[in-house]
C-alpha atoms as a PDB file:
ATOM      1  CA  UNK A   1      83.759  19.097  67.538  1.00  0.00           C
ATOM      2  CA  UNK A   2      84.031  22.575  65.635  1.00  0.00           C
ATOM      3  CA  UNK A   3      80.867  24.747  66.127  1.00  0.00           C
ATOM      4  CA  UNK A   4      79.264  24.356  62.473  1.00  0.00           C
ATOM      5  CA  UNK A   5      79.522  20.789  63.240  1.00  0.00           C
ATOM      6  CA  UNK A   6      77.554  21.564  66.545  1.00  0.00           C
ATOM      7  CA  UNK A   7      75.010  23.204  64.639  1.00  0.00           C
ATOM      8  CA  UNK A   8      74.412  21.146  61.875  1.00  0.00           C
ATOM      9  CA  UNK A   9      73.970  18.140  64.359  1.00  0.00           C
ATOM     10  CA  UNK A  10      71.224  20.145  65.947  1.00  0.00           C
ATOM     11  CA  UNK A  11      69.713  20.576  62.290  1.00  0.00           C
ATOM     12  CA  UNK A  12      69.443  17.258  61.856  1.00  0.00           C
ATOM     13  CA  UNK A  13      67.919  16.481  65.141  1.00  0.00           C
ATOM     14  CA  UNK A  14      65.205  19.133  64.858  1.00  0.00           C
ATOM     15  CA  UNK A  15      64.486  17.070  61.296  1.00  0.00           C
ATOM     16  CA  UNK A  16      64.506  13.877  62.580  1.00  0.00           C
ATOM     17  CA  UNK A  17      61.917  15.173  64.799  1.00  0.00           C
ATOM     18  CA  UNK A  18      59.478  16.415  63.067  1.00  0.00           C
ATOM     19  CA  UNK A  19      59.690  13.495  60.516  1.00  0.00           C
ATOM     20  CA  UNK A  20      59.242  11.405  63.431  1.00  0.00           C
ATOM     21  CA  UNK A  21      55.798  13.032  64.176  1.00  0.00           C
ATOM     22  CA  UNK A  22      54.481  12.637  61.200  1.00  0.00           C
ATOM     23  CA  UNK A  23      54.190  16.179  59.210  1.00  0.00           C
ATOM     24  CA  UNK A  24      55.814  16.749  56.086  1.00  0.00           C
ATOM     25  CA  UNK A  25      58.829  18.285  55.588  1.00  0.00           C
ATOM     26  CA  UNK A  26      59.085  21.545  54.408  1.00  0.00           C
ATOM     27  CA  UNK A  27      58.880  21.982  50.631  1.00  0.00           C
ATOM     28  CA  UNK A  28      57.391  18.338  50.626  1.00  0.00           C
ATOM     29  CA  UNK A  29      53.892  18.183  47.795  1.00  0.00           C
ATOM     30  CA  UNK A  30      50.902  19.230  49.355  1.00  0.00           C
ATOM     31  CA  UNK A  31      47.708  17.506  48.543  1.00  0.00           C
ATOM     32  CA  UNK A  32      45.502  19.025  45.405  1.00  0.00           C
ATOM     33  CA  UNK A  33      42.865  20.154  47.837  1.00  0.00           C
ATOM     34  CA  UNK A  34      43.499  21.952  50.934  1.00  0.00           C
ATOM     35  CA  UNK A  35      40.537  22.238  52.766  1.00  0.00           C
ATOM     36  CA  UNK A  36      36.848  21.150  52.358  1.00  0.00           C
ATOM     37  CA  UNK A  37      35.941  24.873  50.522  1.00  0.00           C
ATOM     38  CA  UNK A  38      38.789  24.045  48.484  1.00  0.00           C
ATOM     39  CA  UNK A  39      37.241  20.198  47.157  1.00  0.00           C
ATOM     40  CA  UNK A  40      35.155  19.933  44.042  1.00  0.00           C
ATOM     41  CA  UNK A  41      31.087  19.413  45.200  1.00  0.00           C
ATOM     42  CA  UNK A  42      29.818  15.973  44.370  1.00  0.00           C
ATOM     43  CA  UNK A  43      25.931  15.823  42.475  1.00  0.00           C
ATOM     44  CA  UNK A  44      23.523  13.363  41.779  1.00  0.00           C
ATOM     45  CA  UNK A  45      23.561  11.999  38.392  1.00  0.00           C
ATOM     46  CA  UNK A  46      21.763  14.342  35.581  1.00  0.00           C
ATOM     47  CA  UNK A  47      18.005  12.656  35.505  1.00  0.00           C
ATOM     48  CA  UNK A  48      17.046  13.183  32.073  1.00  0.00           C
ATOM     49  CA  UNK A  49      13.204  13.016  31.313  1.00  0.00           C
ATOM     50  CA  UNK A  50      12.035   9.326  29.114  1.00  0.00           C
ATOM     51  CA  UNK A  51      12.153  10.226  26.108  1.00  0.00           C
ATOM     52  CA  UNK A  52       8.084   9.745  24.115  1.00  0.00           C
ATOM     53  CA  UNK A  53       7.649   6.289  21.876  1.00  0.00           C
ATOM     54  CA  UNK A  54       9.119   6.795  18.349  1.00  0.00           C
ATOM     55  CA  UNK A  55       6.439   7.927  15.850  1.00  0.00           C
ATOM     56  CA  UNK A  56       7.021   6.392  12.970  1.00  0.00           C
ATOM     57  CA  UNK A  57       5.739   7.823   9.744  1.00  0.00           C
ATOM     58  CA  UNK A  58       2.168   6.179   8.151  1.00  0.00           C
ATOM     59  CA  UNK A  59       3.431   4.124   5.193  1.00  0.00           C
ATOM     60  CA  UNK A  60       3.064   6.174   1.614  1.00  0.00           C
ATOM     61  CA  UNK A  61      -0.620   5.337  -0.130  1.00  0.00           C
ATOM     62  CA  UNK A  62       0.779   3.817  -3.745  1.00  0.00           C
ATOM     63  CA  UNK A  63       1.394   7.179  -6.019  1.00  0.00           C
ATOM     64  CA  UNK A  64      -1.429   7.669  -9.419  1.00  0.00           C
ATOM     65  CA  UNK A  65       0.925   6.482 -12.324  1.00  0.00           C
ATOM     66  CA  UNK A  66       1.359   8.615 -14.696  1.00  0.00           C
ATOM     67  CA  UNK A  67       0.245   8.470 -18.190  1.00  0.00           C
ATOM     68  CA  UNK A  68       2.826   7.235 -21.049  1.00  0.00           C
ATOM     69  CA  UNK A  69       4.599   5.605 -18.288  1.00  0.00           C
ATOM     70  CA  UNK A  70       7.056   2.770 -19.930  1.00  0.00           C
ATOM     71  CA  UNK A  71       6.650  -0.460 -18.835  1.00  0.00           C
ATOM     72  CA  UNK A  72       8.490  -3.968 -20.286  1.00  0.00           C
ATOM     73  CA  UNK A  73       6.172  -4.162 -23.324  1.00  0.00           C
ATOM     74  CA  UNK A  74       4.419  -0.922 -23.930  1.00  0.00           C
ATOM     75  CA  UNK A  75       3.405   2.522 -22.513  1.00  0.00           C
ATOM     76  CA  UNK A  76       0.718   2.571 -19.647  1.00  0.00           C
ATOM     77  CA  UNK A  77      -2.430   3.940 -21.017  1.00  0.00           C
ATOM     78  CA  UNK A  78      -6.003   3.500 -19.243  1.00  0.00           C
ATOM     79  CA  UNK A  79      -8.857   2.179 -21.090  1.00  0.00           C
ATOM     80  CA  UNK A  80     -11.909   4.982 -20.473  1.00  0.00           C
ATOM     81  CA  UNK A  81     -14.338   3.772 -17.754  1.00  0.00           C
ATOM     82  CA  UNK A  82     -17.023   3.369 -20.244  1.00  0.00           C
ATOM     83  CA  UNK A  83     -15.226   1.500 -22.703  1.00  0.00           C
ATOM     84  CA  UNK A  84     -14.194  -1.297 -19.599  1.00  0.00           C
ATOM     85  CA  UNK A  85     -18.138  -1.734 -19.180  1.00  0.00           C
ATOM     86  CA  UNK A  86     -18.861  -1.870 -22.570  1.00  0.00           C
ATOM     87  CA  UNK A  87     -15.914  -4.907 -22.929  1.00  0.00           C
ATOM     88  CA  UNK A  88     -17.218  -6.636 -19.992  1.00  0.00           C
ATOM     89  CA  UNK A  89     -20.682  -6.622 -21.572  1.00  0.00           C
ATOM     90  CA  UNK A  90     -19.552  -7.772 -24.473  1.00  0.00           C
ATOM     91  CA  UNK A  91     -18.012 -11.057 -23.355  1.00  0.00           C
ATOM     92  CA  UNK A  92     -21.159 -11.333 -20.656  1.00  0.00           C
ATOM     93  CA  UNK A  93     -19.080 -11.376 -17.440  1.00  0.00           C
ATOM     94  CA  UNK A  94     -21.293 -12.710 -14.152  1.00  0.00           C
ATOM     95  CA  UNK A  95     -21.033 -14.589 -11.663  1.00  0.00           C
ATOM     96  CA  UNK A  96     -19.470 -17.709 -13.285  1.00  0.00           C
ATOM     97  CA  UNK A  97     -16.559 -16.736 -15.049  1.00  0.00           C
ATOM     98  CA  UNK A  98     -12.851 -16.386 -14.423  1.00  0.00           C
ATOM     99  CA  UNK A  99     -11.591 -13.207 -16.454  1.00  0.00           C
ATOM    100  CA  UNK A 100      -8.048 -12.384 -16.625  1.00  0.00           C
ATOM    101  CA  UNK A 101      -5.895  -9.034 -17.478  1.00  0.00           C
ATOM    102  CA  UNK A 102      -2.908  -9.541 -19.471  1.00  0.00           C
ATOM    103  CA  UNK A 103      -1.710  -5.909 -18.363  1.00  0.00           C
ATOM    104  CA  UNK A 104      -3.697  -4.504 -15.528  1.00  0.00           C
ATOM    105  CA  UNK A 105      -2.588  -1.413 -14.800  1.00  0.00           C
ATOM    106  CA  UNK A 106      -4.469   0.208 -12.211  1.00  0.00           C
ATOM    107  CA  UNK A 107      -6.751  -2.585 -12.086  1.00  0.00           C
ATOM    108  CA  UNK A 108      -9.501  -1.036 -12.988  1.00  0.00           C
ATOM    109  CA  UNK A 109     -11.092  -3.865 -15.258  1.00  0.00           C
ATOM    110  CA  UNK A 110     -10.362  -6.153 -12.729  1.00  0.00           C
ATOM    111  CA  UNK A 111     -12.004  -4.545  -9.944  1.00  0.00           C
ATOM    112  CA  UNK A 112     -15.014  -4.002 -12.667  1.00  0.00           C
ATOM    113  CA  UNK A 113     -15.339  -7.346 -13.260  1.00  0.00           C
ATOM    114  CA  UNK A 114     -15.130  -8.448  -9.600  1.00  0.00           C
ATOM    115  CA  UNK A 115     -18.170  -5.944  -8.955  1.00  0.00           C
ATOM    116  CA  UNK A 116     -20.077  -8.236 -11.525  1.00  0.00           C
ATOM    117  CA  UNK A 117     -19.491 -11.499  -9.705  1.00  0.00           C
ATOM    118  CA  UNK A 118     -16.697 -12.511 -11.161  1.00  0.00           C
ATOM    119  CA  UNK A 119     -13.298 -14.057  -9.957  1.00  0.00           C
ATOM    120  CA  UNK A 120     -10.805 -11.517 -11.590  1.00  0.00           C
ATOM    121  CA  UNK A 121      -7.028 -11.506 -11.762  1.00  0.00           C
ATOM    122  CA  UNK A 122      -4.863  -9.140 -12.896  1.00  0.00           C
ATOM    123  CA  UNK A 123      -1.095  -9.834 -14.353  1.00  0.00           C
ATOM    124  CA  UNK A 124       0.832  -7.154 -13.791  1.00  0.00           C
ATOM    125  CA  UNK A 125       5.087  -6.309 -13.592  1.00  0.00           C
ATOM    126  CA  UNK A 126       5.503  -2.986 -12.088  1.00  0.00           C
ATOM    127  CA  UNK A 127       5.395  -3.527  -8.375  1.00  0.00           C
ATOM    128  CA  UNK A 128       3.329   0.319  -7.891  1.00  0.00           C
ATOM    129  CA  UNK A 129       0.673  -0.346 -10.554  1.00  0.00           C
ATOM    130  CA  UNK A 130      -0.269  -3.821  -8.553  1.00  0.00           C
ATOM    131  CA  UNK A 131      -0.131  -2.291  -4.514  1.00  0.00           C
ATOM    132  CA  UNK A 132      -2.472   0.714  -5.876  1.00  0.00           C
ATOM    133  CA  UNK A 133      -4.810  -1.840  -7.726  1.00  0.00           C
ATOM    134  CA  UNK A 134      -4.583  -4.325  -4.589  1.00  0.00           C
ATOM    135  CA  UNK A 135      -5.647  -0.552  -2.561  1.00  0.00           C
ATOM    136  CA  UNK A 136      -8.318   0.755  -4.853  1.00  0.00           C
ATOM    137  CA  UNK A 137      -9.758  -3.478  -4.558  1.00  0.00           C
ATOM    138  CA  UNK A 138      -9.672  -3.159  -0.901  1.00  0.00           C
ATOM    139  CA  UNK A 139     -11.647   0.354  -0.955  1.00  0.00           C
ATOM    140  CA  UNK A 140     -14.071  -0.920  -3.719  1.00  0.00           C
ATOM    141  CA  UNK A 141     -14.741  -4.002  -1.460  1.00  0.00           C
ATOM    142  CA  UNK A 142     -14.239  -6.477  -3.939  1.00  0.00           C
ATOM    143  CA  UNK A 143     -10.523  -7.779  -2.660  1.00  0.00           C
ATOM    144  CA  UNK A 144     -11.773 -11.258  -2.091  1.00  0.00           C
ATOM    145  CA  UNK A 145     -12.888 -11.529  -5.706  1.00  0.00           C
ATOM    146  CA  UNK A 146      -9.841  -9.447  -7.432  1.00  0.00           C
ATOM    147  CA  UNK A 147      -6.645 -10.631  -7.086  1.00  0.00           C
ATOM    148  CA  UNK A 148      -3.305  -9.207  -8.690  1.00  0.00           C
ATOM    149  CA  UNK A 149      -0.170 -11.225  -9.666  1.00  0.00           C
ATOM    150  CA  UNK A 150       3.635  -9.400 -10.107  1.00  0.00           C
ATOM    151  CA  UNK A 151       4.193 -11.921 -13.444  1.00  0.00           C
ATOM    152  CA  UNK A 152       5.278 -11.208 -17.422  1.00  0.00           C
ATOM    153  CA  UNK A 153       2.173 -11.985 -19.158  1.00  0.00           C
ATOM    154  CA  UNK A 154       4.042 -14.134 -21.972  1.00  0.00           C
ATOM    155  CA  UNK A 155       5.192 -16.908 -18.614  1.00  0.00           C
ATOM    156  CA  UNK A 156       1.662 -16.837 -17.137  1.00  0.00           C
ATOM    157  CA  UNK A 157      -0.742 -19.752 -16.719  1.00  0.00           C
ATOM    158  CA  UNK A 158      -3.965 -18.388 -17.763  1.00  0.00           C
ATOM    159  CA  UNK A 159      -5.532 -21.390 -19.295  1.00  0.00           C
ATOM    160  CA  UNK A 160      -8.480 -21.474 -16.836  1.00  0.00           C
ATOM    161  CA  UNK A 161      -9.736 -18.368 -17.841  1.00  0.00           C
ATOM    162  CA  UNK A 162     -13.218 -18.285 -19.618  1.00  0.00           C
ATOM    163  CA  UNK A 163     -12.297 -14.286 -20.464  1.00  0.00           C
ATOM    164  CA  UNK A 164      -9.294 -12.645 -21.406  1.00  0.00           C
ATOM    165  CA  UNK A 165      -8.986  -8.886 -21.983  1.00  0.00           C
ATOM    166  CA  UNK A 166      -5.482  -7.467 -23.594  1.00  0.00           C
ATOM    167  CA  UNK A 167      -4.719  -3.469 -24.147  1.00  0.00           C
ATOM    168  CA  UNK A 168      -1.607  -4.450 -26.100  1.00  0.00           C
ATOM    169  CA  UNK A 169       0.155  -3.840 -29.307  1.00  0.00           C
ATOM    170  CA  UNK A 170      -0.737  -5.979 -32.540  1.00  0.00           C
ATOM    171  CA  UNK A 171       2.669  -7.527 -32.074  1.00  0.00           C
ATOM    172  CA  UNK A 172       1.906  -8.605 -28.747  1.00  0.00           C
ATOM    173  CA  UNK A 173      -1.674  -9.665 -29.697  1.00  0.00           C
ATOM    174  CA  UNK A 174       0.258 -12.138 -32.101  1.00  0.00           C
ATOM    175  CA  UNK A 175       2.589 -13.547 -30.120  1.00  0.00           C
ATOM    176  CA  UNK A 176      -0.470 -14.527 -27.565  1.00  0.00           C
ATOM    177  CA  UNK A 177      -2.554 -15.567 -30.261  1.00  0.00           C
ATOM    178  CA  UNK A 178      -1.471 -19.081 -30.474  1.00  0.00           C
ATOM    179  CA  UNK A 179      -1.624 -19.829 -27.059  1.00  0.00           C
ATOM    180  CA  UNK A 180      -5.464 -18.186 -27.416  1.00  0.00           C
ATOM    181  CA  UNK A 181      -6.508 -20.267 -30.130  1.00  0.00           C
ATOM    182  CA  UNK A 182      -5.609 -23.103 -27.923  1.00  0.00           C
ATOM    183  CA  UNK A 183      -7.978 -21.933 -25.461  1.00  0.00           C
ATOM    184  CA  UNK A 184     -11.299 -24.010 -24.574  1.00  0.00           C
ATOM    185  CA  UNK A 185     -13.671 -23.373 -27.320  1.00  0.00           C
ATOM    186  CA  UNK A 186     -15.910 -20.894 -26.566  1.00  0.00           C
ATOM    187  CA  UNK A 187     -13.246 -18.698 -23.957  1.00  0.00           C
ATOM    188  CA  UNK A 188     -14.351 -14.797 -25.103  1.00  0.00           C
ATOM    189  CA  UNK A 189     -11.052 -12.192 -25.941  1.00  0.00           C
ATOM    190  CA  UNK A 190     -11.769  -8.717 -25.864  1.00  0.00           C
ATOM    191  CA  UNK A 191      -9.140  -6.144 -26.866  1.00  0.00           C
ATOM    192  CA  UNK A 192      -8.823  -2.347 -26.230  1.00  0.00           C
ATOM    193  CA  UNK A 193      -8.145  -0.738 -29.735  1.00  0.00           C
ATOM    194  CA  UNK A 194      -5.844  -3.447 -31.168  1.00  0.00           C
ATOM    195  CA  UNK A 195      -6.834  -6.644 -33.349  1.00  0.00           C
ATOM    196  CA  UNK A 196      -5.389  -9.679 -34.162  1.00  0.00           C
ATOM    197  CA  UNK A 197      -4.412  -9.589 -38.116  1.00  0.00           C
ATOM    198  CA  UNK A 198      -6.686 -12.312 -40.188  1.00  0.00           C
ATOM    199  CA  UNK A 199      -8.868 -13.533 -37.444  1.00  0.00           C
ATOM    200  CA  UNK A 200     -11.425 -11.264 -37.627  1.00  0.00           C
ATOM    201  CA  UNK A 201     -13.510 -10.490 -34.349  1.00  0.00           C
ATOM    202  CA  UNK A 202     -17.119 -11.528 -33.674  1.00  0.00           C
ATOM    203  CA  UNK A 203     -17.806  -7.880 -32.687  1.00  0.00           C
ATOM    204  CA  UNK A 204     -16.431  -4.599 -32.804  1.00  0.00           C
ATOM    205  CA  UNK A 205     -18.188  -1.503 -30.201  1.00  0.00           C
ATOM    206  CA  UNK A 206     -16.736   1.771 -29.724  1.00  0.00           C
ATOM    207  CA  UNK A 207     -17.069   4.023 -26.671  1.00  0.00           C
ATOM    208  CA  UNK A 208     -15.372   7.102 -25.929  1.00  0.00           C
ATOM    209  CA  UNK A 209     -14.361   7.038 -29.557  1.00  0.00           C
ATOM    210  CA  UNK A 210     -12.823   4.544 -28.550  1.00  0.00           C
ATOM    211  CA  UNK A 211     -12.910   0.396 -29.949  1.00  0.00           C
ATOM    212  CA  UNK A 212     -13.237  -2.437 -28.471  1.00  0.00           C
ATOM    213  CA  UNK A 213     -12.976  -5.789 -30.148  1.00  0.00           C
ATOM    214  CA  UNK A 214     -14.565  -9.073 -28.768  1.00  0.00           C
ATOM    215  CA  UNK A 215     -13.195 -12.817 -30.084  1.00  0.00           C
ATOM    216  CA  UNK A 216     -14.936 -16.282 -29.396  1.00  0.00           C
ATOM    217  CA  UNK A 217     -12.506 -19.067 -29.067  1.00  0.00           C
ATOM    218  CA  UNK A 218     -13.891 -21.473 -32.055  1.00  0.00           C
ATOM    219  CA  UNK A 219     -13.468 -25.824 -31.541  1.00  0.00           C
ATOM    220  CA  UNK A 220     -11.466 -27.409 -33.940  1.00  0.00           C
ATOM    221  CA  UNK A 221     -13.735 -28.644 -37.083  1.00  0.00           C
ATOM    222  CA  UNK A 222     -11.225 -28.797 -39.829  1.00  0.00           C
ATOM    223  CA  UNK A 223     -11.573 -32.246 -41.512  1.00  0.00           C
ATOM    224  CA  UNK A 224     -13.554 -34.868 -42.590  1.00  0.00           C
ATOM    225  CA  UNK A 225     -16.673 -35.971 -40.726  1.00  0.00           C
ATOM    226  CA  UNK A 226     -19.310 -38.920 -40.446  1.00  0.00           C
ATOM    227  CA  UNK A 227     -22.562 -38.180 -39.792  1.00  0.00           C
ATOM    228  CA  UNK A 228     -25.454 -40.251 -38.784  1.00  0.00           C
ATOM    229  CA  UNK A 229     -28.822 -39.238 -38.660  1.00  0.00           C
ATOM    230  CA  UNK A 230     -31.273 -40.738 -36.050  1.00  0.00           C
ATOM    231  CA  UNK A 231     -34.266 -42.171 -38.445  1.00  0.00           C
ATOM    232  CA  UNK A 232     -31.877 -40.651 -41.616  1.00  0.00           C
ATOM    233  CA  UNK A 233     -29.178 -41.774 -43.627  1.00  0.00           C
ATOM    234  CA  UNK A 234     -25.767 -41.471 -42.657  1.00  0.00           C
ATOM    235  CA  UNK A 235     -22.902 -39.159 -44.987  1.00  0.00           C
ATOM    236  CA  UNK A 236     -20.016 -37.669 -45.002  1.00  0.00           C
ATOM    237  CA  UNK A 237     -19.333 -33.968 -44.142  1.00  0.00           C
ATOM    238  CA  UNK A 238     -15.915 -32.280 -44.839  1.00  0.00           C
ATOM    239  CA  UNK A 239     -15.461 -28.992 -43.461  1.00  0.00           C
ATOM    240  CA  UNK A 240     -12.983 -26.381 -44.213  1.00  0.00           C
ATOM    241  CA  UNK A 241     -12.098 -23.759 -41.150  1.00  0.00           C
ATOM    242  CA  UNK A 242     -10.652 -20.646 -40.826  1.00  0.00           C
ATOM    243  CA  UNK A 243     -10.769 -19.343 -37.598  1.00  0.00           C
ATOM    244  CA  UNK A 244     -14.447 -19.542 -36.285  1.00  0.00           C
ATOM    245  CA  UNK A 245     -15.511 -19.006 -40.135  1.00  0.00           C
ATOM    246  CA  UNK A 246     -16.118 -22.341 -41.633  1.00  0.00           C
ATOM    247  CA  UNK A 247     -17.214 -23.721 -45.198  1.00  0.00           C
ATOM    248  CA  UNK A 248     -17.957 -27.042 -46.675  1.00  0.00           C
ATOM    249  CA  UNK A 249     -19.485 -30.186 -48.588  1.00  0.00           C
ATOM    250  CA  UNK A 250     -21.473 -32.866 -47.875  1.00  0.00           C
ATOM    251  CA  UNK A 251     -21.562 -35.702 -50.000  1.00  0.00           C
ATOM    252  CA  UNK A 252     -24.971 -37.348 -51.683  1.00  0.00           C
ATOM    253  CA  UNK A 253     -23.996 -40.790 -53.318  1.00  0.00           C
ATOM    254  CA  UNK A 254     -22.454 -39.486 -56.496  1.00  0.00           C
ATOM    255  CA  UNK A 255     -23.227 -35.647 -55.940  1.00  0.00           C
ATOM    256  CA  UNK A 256     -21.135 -33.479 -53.720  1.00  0.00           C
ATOM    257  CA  UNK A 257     -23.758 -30.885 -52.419  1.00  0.00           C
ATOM    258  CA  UNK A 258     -22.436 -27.711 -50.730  1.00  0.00           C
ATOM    259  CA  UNK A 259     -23.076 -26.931 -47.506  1.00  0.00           C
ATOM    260  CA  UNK A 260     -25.663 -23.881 -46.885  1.00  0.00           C
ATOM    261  CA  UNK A 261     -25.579 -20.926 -44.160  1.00  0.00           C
ATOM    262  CA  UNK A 262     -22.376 -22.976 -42.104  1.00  0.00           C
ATOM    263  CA  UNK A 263     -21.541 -21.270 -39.004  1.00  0.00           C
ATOM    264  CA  UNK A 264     -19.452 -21.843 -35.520  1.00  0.00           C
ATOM    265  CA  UNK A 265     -19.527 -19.910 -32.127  1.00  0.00           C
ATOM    266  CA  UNK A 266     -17.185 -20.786 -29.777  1.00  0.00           C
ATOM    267  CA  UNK A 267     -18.048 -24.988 -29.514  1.00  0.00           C
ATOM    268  CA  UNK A 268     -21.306 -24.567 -30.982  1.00  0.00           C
ATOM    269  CA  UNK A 269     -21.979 -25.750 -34.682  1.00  0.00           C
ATOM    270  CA  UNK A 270     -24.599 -24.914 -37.280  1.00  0.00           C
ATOM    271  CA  UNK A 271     -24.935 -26.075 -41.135  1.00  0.00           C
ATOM    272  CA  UNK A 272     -27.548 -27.016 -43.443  1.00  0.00           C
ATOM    273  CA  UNK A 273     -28.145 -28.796 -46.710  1.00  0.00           C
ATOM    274  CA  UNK A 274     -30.431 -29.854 -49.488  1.00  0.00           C
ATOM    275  CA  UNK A 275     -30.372 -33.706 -50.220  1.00  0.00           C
ATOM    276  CA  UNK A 276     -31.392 -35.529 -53.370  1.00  0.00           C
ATOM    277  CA  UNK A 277     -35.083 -34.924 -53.372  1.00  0.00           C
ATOM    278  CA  UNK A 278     -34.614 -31.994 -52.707  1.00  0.00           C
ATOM    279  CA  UNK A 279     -35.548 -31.845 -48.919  1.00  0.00           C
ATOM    280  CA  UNK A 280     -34.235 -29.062 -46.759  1.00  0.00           C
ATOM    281  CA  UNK A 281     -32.091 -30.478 -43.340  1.00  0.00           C
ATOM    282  CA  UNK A 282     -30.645 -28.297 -40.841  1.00  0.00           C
ATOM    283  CA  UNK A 283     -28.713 -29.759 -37.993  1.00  0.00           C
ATOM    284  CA  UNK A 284     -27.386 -27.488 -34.934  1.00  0.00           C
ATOM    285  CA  UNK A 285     -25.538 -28.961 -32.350  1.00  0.00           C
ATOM    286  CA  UNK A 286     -21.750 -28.780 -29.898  1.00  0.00           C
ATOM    287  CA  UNK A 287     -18.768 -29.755 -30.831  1.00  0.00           C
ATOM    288  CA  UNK A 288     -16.172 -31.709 -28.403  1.00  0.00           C
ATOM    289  CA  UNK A 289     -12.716 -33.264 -29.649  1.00  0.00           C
ATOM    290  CA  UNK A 290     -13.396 -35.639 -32.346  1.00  0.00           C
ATOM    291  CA  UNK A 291     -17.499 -35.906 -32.149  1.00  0.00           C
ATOM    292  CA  UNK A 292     -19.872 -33.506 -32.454  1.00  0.00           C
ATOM    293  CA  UNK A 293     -23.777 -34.383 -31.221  1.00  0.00           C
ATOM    294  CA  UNK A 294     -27.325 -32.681 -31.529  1.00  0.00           C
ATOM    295  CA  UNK A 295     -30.582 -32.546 -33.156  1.00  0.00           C
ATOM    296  CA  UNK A 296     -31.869 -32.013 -36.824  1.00  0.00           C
ATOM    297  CA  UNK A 297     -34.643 -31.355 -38.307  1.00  0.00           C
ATOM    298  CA  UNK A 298     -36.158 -31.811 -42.207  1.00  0.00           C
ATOM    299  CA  UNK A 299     -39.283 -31.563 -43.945  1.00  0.00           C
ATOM    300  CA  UNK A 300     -40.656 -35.322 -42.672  1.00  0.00           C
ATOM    301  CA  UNK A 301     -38.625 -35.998 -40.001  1.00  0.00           C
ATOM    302  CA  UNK A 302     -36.834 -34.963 -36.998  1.00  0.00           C
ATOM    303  CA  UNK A 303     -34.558 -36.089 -34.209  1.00  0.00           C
ATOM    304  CA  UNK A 304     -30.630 -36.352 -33.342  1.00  0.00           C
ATOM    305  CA  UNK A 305     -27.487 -36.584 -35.376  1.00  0.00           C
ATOM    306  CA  UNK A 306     -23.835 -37.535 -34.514  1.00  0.00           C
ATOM    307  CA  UNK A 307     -20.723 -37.046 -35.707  1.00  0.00           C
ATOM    308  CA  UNK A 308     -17.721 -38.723 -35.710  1.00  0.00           C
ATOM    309  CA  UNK A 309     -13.675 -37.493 -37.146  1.00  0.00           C
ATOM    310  CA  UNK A 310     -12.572 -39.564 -39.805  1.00  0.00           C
END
């Protein structure tokens, strides 16, 4: 064996045993970390303090509308305080009515009519305009009276109402007006500022410089009539009718007498006449569908009358 064959055996010996006792070889990878000073130091989890319940923000109190605001039908516009009493008075609101806004607004005549007794609701399409009314009811204390209904006034159901108060155009006062004549006789319409063409109101009061005009819903009396007198004669009325203004004849055997001082409020009836010997008769009474009943009176007798439609 040559000598660098001799060494080179004693190489690989001297490898073989330090492989053999377990350390690496030189130039073998060390491990990242030498020694303990050398390791990264291991801490606890970062404790972060609870964080305090969400505060949420109070909900918004309904903003004031503002004045000339559009709306589907006209401009929003509030009827002066003083003027909403005065319309209230004129149709008597109390305790026993049911009154009804076509328009509410702010609510304001609602709420006023609820502070006289009365079951009020108000029909109203912007969604602000009814929570601030359904607010200013609650703070006014009259909530369980007033009520407030998101609904176009032309598709509402209103017929139960014994008063209906309107701050609308005259267009708008004439497309209602049919549905209003249909009303039960005697229902009261008040209007801010605008009338209703030919049927003339039963009042007119200003406030404020301001008018308000007041309707009573007059019965059906168009037509002819027969009339019977209790201890009378009997004869036939016919009536003309224009609105709650009415006119008409009554007929005497072979005269046809006019009728004198003929008037109608809401389902009441009034008319007199002078008959063929020349006695005075005046007969009041109420007027339902097709008969009308009440009492008369004349210079030697008294008592009740009917009617009946021919």
């Amino acid at each position: 064996m040559s000598r660098l064959t001799t060494i080179g055996a004693a190489v690989l010996a001297a490898l073989l045993q330090t492989t053999s006792a377990g350390s690496a070889p030189p130039g073998a990878l060390r491990p990242p970390f030498e020694s303990p000073q050398q390791a990264p130091l291991l801490r606890p989890p970062l404790q972060l303090p609870p964080l305090p319940p969400l505060q949420l923000p109070p909900p918004a109190e309904p903003s004031e509308p503002a004045l000339g605001q559009p709306g589907k039908d006209v401009i929003w516009l509030p009827t002066p305080e003083a003027l909403v009493e005065r319309m209230l008075a004129m149709a008597q609101v109390g305790p026993r009515d049911v009154l009804y806004d076509l328009g509410s607004g702010d609510g304001r005549l609602v709420i006023a009519a609820a502070k006289r007794g009365a079951r009020a609701a108000g029909v109203e399409l912007n969604p602000e305009l009814l929570a601030l009314s359904e607010r200013r009811a609650r703070v006014e204390g009259v909530a369980r009276l007033a009520r407030f209904v998101k609904a176009d006034i032309f598709e509402t159901d209103f017929s139960e109402a014994t008063v209906v108060t309107l701050y609308l155009l005259p267009a708008l006062n004439m497309r209602l007006r049919p549905k209003l004549l249909e009303m039960k006789p005697g229902t009261r319409v008040v209007s801010h500022a605008f009338g209703m063409e030919d049927w003339e109101p039963d009042e007119s009061s200003r406030a404020e410089q301001r008018t308000a005009n007041l309707w009573i819903v007059p019965a059906a009396v168009g037509g002819s009539w027969r009339v019977e007198l209790e201890r009378g004669p009997s004869f036939d009325v016919t009536l003309v009718q224009r609105f709650q203004k009415v006119e008409g004849k009554v007929a005497l055997g072979p005269v046809e007498a006019g009728l004198r001082e003929p008037s109608l409020r809401g389902d009441a009836i009034r008319f007199g006449f002078v008959d063929q010997d020349g006695e005075w008769h005046e007969l009041a009474g109420t007027v339902s569908g097709g008969r009308m009943a009440g009492t008369y009176r004349a210079a030697r007798r008294s008592g009740e009358w009917t009617a009946t439609r021919r």
